[in-house]
Structure formats: C-alpha cells, structure tokens
C-alpha atoms as a PDB file:
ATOM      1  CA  UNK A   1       6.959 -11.485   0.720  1.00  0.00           C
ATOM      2  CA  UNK A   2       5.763  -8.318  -1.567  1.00  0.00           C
ATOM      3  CA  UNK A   3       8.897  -6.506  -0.644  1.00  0.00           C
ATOM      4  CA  UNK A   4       9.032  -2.618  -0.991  1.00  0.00           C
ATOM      5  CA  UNK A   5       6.719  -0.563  -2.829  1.00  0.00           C
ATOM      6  CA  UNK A   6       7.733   1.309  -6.401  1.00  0.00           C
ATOM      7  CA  UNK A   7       5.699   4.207  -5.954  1.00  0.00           C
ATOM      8  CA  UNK A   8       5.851   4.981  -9.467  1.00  0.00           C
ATOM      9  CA  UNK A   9       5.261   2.002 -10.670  1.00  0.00           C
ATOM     10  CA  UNK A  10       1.902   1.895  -8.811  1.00  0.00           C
ATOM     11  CA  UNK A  11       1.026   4.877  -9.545  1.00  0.00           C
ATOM     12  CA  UNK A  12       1.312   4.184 -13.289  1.00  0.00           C
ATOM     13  CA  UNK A  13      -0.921   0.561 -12.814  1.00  0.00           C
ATOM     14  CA  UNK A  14      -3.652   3.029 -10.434  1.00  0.00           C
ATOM     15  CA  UNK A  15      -3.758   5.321 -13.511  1.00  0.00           C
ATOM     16  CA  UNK A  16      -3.676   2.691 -16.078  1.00  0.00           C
ATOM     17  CA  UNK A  17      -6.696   1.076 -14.342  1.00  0.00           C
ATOM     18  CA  UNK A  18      -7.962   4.638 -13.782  1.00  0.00           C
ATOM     19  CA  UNK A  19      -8.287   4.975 -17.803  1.00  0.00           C
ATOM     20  CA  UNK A  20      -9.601   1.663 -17.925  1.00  0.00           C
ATOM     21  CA  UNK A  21     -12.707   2.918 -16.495  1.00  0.00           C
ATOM     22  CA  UNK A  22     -13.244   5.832 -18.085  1.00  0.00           C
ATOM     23  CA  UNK A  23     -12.996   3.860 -21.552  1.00  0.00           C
ATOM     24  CA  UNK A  24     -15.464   1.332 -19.621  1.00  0.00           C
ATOM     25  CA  UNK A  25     -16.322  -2.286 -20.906  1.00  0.00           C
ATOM     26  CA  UNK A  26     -19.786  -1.965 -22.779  1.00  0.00           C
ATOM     27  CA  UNK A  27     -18.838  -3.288 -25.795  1.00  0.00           C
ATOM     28  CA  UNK A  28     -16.301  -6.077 -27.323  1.00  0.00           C
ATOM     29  CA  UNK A  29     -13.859  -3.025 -28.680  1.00  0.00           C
ATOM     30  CA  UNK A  30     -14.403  -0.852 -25.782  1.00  0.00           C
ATOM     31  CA  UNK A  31     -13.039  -3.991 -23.831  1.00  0.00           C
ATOM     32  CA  UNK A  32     -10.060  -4.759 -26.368  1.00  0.00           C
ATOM     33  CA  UNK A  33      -9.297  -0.826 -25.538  1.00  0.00           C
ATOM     34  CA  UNK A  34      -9.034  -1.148 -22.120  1.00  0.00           C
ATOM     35  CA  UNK A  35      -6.857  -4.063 -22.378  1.00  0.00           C
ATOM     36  CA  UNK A  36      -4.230  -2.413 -24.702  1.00  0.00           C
ATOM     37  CA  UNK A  37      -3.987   0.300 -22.580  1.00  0.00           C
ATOM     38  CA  UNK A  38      -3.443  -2.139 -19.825  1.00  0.00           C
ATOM     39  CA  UNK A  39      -0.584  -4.045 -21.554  1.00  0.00           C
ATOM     40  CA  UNK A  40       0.600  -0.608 -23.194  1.00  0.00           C
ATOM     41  CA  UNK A  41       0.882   0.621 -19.399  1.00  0.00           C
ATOM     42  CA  UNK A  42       2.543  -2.510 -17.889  1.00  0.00           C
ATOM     43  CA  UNK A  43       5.246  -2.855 -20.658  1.00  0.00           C
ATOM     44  CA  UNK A  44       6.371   0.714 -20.487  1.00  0.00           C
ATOM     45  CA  UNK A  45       6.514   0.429 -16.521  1.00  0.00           C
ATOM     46  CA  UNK A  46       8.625  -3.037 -16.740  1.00  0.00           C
ATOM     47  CA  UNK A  47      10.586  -1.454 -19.622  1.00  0.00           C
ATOM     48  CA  UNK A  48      11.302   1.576 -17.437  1.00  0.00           C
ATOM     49  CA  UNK A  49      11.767   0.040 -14.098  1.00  0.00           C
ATOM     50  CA  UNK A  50      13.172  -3.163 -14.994  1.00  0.00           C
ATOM     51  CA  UNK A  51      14.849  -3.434 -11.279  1.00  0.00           C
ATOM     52  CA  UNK A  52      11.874  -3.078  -9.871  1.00  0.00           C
ATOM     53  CA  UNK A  53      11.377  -6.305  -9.072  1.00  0.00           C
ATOM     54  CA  UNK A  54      14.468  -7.202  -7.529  1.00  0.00           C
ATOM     55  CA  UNK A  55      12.935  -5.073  -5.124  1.00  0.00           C
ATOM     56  CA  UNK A  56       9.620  -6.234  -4.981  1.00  0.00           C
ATOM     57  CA  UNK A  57       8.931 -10.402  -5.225  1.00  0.00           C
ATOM     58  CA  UNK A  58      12.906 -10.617  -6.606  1.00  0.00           C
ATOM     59  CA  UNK A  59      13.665 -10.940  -2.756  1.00  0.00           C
ATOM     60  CA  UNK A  60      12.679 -14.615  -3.014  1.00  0.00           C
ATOM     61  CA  UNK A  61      15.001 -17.140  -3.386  1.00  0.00           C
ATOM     62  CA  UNK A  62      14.928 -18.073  -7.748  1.00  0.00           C
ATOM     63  CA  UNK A  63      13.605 -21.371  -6.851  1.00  0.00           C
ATOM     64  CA  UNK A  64      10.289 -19.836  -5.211  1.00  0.00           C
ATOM     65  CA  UNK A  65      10.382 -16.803  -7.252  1.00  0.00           C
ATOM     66  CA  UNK A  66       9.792 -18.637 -10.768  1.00  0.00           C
ATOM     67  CA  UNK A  67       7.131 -20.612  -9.669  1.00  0.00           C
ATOM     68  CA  UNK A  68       5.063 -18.028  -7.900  1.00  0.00           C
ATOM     69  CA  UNK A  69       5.645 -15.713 -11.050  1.00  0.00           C
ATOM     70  CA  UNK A  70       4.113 -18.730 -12.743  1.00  0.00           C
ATOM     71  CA  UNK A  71       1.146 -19.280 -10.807  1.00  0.00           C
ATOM     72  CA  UNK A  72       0.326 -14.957 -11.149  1.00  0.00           C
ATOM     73  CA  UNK A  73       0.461 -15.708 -14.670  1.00  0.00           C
ATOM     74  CA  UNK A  74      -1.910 -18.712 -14.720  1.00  0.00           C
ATOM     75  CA  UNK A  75      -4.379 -16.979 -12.041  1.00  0.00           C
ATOM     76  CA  UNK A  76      -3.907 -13.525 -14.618  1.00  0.00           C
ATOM     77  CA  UNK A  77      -5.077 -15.735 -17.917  1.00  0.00           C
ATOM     78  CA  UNK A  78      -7.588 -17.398 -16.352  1.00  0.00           C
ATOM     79  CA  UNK A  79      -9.243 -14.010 -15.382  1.00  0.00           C
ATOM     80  CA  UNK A  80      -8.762 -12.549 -18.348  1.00  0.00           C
ATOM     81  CA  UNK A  81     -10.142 -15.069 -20.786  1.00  0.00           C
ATOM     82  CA  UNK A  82     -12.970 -15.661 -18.018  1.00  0.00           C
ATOM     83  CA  UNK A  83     -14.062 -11.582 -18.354  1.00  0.00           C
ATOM     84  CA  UNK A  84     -13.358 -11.831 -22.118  1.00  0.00           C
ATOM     85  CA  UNK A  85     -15.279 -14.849 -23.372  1.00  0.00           C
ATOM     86  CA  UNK A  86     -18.491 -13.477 -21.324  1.00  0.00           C
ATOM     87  CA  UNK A  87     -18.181  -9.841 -23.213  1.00  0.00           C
ATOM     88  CA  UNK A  88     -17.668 -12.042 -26.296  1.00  0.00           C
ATOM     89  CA  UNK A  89     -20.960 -14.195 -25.413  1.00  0.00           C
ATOM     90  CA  UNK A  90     -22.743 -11.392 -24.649  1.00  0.00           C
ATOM     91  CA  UNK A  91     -21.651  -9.686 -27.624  1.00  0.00           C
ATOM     92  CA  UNK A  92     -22.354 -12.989 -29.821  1.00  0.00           C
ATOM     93  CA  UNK A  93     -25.911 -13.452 -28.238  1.00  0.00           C
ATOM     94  CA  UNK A  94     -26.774  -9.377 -28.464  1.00  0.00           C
ATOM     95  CA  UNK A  95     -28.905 -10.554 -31.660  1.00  0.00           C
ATOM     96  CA  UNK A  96     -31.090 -13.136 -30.024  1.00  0.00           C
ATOM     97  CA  UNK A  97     -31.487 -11.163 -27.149  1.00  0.00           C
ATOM     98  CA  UNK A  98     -32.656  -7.958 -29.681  1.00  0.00           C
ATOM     99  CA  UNK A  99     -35.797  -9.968 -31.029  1.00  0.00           C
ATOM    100  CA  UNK A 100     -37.205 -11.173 -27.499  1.00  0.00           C
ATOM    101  CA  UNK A 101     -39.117  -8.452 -25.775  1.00  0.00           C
ATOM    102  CA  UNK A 102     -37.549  -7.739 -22.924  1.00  0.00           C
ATOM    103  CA  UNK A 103     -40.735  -7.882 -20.311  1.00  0.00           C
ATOM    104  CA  UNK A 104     -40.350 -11.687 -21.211  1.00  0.00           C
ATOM    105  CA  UNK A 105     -35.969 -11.914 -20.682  1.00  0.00           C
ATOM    106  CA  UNK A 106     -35.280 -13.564 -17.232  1.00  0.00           C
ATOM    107  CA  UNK A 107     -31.800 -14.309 -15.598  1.00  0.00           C
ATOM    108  CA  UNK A 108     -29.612 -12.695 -13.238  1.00  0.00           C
ATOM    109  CA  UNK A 109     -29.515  -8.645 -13.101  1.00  0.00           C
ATOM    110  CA  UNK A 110     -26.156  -7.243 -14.829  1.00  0.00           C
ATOM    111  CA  UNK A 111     -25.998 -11.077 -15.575  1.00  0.00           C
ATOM    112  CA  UNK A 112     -24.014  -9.611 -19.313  1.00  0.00           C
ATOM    113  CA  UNK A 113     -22.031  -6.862 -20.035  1.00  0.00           C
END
C-alpha cells in the first residue's frame, strides 16, 4: 500500500523534523518556526520529486488514491490545529497563570507547553 521508499525524500522530512526540535516548541513563535520550516521542507521535496508519488501511494487505483490523500489531509489538520490552539491557550493564559503562586497551580504535569 506505501509502495517504495524515496530515500531522499525521507531523509529531507527526518531532517526537517530533526530542525524542528532543535528550534523546539516553547513559545507561540518558536512553534510558527517550526512549522515553516516544516512546510518550507515539504514543498521543496514535492517540488523536487514530484514523481515521487507515483511511486509511493500513486500505485493505487485514482479512485482509492484521492480519497485516502483526503483523509491524510483531514487526520494532518486536525493535528495540527489540535497542537496549535493548546500552544495558543497556553500562550493566552501565560498571564493568569503569572499572578497565581505556583505552590497553589494544580493540573496535569507538562499539562501546557
């Protein structure tokens, strides 16, 4: 189903993600960052390797192909705006959670960003 591997084009997502964290996620910019470089590093690999697909998930037939490209793009938004709006929430709330001493701040450990 995954067809053949594009070693360069993994490569490129393994360092993409490598810079990722290395710029980590602490703040709402920091995040934004990463991202870019994410999107920088995907569009210059699909740019570059445009047939790489064909030889990848472009073995399906079109009729399964366009809807399971589909669904990777619902299940990729959904994590993304998931991870985003609790770095913006957590940046949002920073404030509040400033002016409480934090002896007195209970909730889940690494609960924010």
């Amino acid at each position: 189903m995954l067809g053949t591997w594009q070693p360069v084009v993994v490569a490129g997502l393994a360092a993409a993600h490598l810079l990722g964290d290395i710029i980590q996620r602490a703040t709402l910019s920091r995040f934004a960052a990463q991202q870019a470089v994410h999107l920088v590093v995907v569009a210059g690999l699909a740019s570059t390797f445009p047939a790489a697909i064909n030889a990848g998930w472009g073995t399906l037939p079109t009729a399964d192909l366009n809807p399971y490209l589909a669904a990777l793009t619902l299940i990729s938004g959904l994590i993304v705006n998931l991870e985003m709006g609790g770095i913006v929430i957590g940046s949002a709330m920073q404030q509040f959670r400033d002016q409480i001493d934090h002896d007195l701040i209970v909730g889940l450990a690494r609960g924010s960003l």
